[in-house]
Protein backbone atom coordinates (compact mmCIF):
# COMPACT_ATOMS: atom_id res chain seq x y z
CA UNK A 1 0.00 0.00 0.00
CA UNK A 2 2.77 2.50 -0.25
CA UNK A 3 1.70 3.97 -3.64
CA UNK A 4 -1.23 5.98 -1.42
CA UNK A 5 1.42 7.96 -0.55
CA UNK A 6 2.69 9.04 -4.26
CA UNK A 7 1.47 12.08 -5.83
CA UNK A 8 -1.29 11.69 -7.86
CA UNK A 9 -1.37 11.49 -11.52
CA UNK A 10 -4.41 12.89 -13.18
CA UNK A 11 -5.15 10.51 -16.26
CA UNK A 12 -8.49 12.64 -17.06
CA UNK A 13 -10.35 15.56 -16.13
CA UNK A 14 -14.12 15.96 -16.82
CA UNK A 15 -17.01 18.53 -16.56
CA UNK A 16 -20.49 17.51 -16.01
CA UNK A 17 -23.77 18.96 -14.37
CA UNK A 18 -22.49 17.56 -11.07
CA UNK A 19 -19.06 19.30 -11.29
CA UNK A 20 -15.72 18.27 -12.46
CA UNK A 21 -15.05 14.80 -12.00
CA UNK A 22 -11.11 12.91 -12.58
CA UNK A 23 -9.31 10.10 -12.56
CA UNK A 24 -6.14 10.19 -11.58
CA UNK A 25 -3.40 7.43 -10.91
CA UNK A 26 -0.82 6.37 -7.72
CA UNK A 27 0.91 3.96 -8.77
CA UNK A 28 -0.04 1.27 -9.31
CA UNK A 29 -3.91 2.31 -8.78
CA UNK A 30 -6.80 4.50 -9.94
CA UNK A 31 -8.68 7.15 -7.81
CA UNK A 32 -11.65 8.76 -8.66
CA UNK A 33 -12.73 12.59 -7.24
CA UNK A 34 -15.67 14.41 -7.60
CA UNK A 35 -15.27 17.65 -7.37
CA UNK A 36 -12.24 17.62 -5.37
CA UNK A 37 -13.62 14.67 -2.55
CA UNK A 38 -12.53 11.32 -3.03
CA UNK A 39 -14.91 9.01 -4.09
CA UNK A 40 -13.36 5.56 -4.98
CA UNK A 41 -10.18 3.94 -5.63
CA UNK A 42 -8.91 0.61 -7.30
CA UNK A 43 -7.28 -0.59 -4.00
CA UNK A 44 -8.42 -2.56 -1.21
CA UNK A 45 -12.62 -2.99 -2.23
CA UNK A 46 -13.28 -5.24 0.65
CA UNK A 47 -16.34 -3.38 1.62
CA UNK A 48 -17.86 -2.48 -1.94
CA UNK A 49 -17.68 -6.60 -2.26
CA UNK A 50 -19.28 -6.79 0.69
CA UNK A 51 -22.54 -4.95 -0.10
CA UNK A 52 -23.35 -8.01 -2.66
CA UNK A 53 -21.77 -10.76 -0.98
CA UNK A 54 -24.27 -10.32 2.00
CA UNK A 55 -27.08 -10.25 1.05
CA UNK A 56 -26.59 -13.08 -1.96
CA UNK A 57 -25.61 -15.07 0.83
CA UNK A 58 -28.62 -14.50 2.69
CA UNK A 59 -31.21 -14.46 -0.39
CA UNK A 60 -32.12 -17.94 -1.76
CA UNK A 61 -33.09 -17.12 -5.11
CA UNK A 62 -31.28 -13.95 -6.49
CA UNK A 63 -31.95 -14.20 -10.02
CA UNK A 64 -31.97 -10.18 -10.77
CA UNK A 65 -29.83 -7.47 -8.85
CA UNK A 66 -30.14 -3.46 -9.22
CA UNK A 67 -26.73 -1.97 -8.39
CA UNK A 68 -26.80 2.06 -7.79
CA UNK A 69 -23.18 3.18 -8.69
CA UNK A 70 -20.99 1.32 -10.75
CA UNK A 71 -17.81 2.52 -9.03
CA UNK A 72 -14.74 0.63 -10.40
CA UNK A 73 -16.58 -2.26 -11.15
CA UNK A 74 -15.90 -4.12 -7.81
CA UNK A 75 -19.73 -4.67 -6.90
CA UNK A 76 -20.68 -5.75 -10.40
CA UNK A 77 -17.97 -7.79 -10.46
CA UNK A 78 -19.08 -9.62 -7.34
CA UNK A 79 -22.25 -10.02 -8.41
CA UNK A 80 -21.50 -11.68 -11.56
CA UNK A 81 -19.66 -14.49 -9.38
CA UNK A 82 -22.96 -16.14 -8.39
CA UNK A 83 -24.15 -18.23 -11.19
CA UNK A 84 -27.95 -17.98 -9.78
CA UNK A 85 -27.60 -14.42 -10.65
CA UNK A 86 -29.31 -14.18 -14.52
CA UNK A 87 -28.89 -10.27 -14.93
CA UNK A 88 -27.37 -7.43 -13.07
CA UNK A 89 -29.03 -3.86 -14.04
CA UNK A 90 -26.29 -0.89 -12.92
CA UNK A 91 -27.31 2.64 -12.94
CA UNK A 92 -24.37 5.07 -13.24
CA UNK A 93 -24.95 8.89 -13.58
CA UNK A 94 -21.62 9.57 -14.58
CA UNK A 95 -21.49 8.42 -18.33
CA UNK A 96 -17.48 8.90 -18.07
CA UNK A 97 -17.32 6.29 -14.97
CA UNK A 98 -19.31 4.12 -17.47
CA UNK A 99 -16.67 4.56 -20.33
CA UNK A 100 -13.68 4.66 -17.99
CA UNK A 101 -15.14 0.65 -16.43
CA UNK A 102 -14.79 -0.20 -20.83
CA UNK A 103 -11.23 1.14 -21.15
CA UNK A 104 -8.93 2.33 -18.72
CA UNK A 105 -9.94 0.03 -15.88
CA UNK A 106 -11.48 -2.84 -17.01
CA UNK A 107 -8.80 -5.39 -15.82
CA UNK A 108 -9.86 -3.76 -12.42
CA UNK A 109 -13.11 -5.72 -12.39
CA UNK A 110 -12.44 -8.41 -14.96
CA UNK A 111 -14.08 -6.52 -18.01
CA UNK A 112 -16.87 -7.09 -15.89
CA UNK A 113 -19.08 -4.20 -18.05
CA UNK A 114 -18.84 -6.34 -20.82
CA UNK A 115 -20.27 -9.52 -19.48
CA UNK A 116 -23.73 -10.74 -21.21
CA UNK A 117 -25.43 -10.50 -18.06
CA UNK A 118 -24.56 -6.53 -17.38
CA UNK A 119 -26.70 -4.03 -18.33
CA UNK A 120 -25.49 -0.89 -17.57
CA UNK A 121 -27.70 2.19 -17.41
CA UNK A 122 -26.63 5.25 -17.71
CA UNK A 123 -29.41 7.06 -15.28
CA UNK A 124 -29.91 9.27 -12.20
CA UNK A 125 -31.02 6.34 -9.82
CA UNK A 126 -33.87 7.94 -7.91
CA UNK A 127 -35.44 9.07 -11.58
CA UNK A 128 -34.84 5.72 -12.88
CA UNK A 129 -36.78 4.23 -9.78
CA UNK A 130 -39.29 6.89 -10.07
CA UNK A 131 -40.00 6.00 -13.83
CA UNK A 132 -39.69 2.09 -13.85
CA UNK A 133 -41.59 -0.65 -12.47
CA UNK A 134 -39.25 -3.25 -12.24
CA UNK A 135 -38.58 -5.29 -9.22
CA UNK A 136 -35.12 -7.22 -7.89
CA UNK A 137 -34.27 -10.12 -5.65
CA UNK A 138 -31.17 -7.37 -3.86
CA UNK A 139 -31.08 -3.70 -4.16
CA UNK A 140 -27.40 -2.57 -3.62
CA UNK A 141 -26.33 1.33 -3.44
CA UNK A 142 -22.84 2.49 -3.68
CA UNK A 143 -23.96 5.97 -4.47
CA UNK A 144 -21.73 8.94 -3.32
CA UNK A 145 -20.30 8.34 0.13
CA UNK A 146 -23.64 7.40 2.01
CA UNK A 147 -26.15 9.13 3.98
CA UNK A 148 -24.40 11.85 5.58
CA UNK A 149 -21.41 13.02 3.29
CA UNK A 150 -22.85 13.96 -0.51
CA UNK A 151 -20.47 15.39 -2.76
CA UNK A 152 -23.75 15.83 -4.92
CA UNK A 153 -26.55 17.45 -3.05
CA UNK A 154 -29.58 15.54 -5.07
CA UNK A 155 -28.10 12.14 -3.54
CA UNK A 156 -29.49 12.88 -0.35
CA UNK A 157 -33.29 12.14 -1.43
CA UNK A 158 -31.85 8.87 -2.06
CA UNK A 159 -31.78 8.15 1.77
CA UNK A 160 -34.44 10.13 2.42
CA UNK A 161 -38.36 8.92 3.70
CA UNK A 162 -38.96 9.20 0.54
CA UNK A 163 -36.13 7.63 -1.27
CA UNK A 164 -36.46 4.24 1.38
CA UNK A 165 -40.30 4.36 0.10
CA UNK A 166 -39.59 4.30 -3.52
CA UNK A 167 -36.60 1.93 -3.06
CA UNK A 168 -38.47 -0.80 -0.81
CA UNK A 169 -41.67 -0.77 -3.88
CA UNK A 170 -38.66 -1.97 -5.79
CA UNK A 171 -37.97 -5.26 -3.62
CA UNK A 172 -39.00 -8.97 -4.75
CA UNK A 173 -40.79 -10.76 -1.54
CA UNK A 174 -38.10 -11.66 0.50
CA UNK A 175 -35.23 -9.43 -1.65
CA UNK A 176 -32.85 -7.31 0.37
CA UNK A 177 -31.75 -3.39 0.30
CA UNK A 178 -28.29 -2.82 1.14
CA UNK A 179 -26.58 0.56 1.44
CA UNK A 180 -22.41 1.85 1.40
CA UNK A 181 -21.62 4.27 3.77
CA UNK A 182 -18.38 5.88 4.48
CA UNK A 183 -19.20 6.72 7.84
CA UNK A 184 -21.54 5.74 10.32
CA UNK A 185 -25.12 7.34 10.54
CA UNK A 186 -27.34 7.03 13.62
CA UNK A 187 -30.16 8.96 11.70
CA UNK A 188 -30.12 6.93 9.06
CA UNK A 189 -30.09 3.98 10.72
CA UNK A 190 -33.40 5.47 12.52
CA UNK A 191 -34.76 5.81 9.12
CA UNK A 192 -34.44 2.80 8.03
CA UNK A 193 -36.31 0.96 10.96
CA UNK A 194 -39.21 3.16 10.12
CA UNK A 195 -39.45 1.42 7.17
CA UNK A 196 -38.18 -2.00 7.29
CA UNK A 197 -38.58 -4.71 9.86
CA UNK A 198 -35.02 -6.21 9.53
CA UNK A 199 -31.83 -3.62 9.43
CA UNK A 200 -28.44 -5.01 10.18
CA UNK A 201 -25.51 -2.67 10.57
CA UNK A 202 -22.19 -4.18 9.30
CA UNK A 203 -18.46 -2.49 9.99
CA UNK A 204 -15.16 -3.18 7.44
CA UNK A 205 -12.07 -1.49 8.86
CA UNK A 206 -9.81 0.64 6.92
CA UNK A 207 -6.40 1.35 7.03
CA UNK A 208 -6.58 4.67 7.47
CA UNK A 209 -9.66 6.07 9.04
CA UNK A 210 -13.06 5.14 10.21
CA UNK A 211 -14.73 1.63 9.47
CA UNK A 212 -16.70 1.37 5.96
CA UNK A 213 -20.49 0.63 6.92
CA UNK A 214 -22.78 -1.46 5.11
CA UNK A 215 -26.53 -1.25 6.09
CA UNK A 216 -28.29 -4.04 5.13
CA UNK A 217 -31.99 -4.23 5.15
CA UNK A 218 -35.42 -6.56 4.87
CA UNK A 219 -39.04 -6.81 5.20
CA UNK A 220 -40.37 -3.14 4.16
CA UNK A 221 -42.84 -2.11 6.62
CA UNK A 222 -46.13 -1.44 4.49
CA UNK A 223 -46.46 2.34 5.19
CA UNK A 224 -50.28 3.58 5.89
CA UNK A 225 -51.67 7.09 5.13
């Protein structure tokens, strides 16, 4: 791990609606920054793995998984390891993330973009869930850096009441939500057992800094008006 501390190398700078986005290079890995925050980075991944591997361990019958975020590819790339798993749908925002996961860091995941069972959507996730129907055995969101640090303001709605609401009418019976968090979030955690019976809070250390969280959640709690 002693390429974290080279200087950076920016490989490509971008601007979009959101801000400039770049990826830049240590190394012998990629980093990606959003408008100056850090957002992801080729090394390590332990935790981004570990927002499918969960919850495909505890579903029976995941046949069709939603990722939100396609990062570097590590999530899909998990996903596509279970052969029960007959299509992965990823929404990305960023179209550049999307081309960067078909060129520059493809090995990362295994050209995992280009396997027959990706489709990769290039979408805002909460309009996409907003304007579609479909439902999935595991709903897994890598999007931004969680509930309580947005580099993009919109992304909060995403954890919002009305983000959980819109996410849970998205769930198979008996599918799972689970959520990447670079920090801990006591609110959010209050949120979610508003509206689902079954929330388990999961820690991944770090190197260098606080734990990764993954909140992983079942059972929405049929809301009444």
């Amino acid at each position: 791990m002693n390429d974290h501390h080279l200087p950076p190398e920016v490989i490509e700078k971008h601007s979009t609606p959101r801000g400039v986005i770049q990826l830049q290079r240590r190394g012998s890995y990629y980093e990606i920054i959003s408008n100056g925050t850090f957002l992801m980075a080729t090394y390590n991944g332990e935790s981004e793995r570990l927002l499918i591997s969960e919850p495909l361990k505890r579903n029976h019958h995941p046949s069709h998984i939603l990722i939100g975020g396609l990062g570097v590819g590590f999530s899909l790339q998990e996903a596509l390891k279970d052969s029960r798993i007959e299509q992965v749908t990823v929404l990305e925002i960023e179209e550049v993330i999307i081309e960067w996961n078909r060129t520059i860091l493809s090995a990362v995941s295994e050209e995992a973009s280009f396997h027959p069972k990706s489709n990769i959507v290039h979408a805002d996730c909460l309009v996409w869930l907003a304007e579609h129907d479909d439902k999935f055995d595991l709903i897994c969101l890598d999007i931004d850096n969680g509930p309580d640090w947005n580099v993009y303001a919109d992304n909060e709605s995403l954890y919002s009441d009305y983000g959980l609401a819109l996410l849970a009418r998205h769930l198979q019976p008996g599918g799972y939500l689970s959520f990447w968090s670079a920090t801990s979030s006591p609110d959010f955690v209050d949120r979610l057992k508003r509206h689902f019976q079954s929330v388990d809070i999961l820690s991944v250390p770090q190197d260098r800094g606080e734990p990764d969280v993954i909140f992983l959640t079942q059972e929405p709690i049929i809301q009444t008006t």
